[in-house]
Each structure stands twice: as structure tokens, then as C-alpha cells.
Protein backbone atom coordinates (compact mmCIF):
# COMPACT_ATOMS: atom_id res chain seq x y z
CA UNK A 1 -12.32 6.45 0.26
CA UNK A 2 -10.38 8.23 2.49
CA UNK A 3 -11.54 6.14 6.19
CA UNK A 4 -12.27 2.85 4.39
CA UNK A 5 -15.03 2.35 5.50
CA UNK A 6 -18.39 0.74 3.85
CA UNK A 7 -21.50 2.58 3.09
CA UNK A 8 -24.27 2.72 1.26
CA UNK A 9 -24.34 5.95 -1.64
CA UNK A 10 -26.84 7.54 0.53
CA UNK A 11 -24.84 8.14 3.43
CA UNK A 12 -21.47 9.10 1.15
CA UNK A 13 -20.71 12.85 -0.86
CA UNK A 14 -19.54 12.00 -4.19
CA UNK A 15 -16.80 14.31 -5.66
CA UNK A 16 -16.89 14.44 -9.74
CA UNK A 17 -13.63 15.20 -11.67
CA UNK A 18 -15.68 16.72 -14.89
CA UNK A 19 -14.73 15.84 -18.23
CA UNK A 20 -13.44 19.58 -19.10
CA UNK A 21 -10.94 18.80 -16.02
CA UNK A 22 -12.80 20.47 -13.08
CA UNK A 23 -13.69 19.21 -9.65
CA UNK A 24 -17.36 19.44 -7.64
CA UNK A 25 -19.39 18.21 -5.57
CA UNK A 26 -21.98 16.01 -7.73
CA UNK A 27 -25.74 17.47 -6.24
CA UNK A 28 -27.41 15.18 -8.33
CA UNK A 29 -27.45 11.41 -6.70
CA UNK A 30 -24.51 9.88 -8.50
CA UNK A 31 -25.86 11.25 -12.52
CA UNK A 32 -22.91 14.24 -12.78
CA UNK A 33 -20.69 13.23 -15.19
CA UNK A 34 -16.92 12.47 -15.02
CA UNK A 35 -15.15 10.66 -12.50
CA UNK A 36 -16.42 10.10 -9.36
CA UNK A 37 -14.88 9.40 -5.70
CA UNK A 38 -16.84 8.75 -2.81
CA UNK A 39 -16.59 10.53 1.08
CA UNK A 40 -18.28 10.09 4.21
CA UNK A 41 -19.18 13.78 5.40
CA UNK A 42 -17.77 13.59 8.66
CA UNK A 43 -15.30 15.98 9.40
CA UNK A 44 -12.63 13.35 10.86
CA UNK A 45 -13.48 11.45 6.83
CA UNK A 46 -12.83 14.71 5.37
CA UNK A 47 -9.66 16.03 7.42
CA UNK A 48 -7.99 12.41 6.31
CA UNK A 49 -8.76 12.87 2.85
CA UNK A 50 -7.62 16.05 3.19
CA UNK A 51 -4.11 15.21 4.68
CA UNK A 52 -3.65 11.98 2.50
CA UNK A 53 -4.66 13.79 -0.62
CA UNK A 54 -6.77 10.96 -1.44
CA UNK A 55 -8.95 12.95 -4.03
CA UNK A 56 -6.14 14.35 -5.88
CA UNK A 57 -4.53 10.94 -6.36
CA UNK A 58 -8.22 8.93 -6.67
CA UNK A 59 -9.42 11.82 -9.13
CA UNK A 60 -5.80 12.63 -10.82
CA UNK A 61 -5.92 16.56 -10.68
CA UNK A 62 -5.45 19.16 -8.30
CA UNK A 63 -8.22 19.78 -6.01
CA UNK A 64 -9.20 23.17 -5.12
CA UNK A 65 -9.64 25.02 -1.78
CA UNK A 66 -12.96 26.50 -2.30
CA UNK A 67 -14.34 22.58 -2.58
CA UNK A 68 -12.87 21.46 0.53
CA UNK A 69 -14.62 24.39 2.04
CA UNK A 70 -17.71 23.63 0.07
CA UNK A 71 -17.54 20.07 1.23
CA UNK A 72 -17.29 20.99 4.59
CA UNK A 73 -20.08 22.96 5.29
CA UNK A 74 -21.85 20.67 3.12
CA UNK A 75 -25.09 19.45 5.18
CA UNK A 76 -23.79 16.22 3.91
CA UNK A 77 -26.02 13.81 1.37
CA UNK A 78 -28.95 14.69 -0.64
């Protein structure tokens, strides 16, 4: 989302806007429900997300802190 780029789900972190109106990581290949957008989980992917707010504006709510922090330290896909 954030780099453009193409890949396959494998190689991507999806982030999950729930349906009560929180945000996290979905841990469970793509089945979490709510909206979803899609990252690489390199750090120069995640820094331009970041600084575009590209999740806010692909997910439509704030996103918190403590998930780009999660996200970051993430070991990347499952």
C-alpha cells in the first residue's frame, strides 16, 4: 500500500480496522475481520506508510502508536 509495490499475501502484514472501530495486526492469514490494508514489513515500507499516513486514510480511523511499534518489531508474515 504504502511502496506500491506487488506481492503475494505471504510476503505482506495485513492491518485490520475491526468492526467495533479498532486497529491490529490480523495474526491469522487474512480471516480477522474488518477492513483490511496490506504492508510489506520492511522498515523503509513501514516508515512511508508511516509519514504518508496511508493506513489512517486506507483504513479511515486514527491509528495508534503502540501498532506501529507492534508492526515494527513484527518478525514480519506468518
Amino acid at each position: 500500500m504504502a511502496c506500491r509495490q506487488e506481492a503475494g499475501k505471504a510476503e505482506l502484514i495485513r492491518i485490520v480496522r475491526r468492526p467495533e472501530g479498532g486497529v491490529e495486526v490480523d495474526r491469522q492469514g487474512g480471516r480477522l475481520a474488518g477492513r483490511g490494508a496490506y504492508l510489506h514489513a520492511s522498515n523503509d515500507c513501514l516508515e512511508t506508510a508511516r509519514k504518508r499516513r496511508a493506513l489512517e486514510r486506507a483504513l479511515g480511523v486514527q491509528v495508534p502508536a503502540e501498532l506501529w511499534v507492534e508492526v515494527s518489531n513484527s518478525p514480519g508474515p506468518a
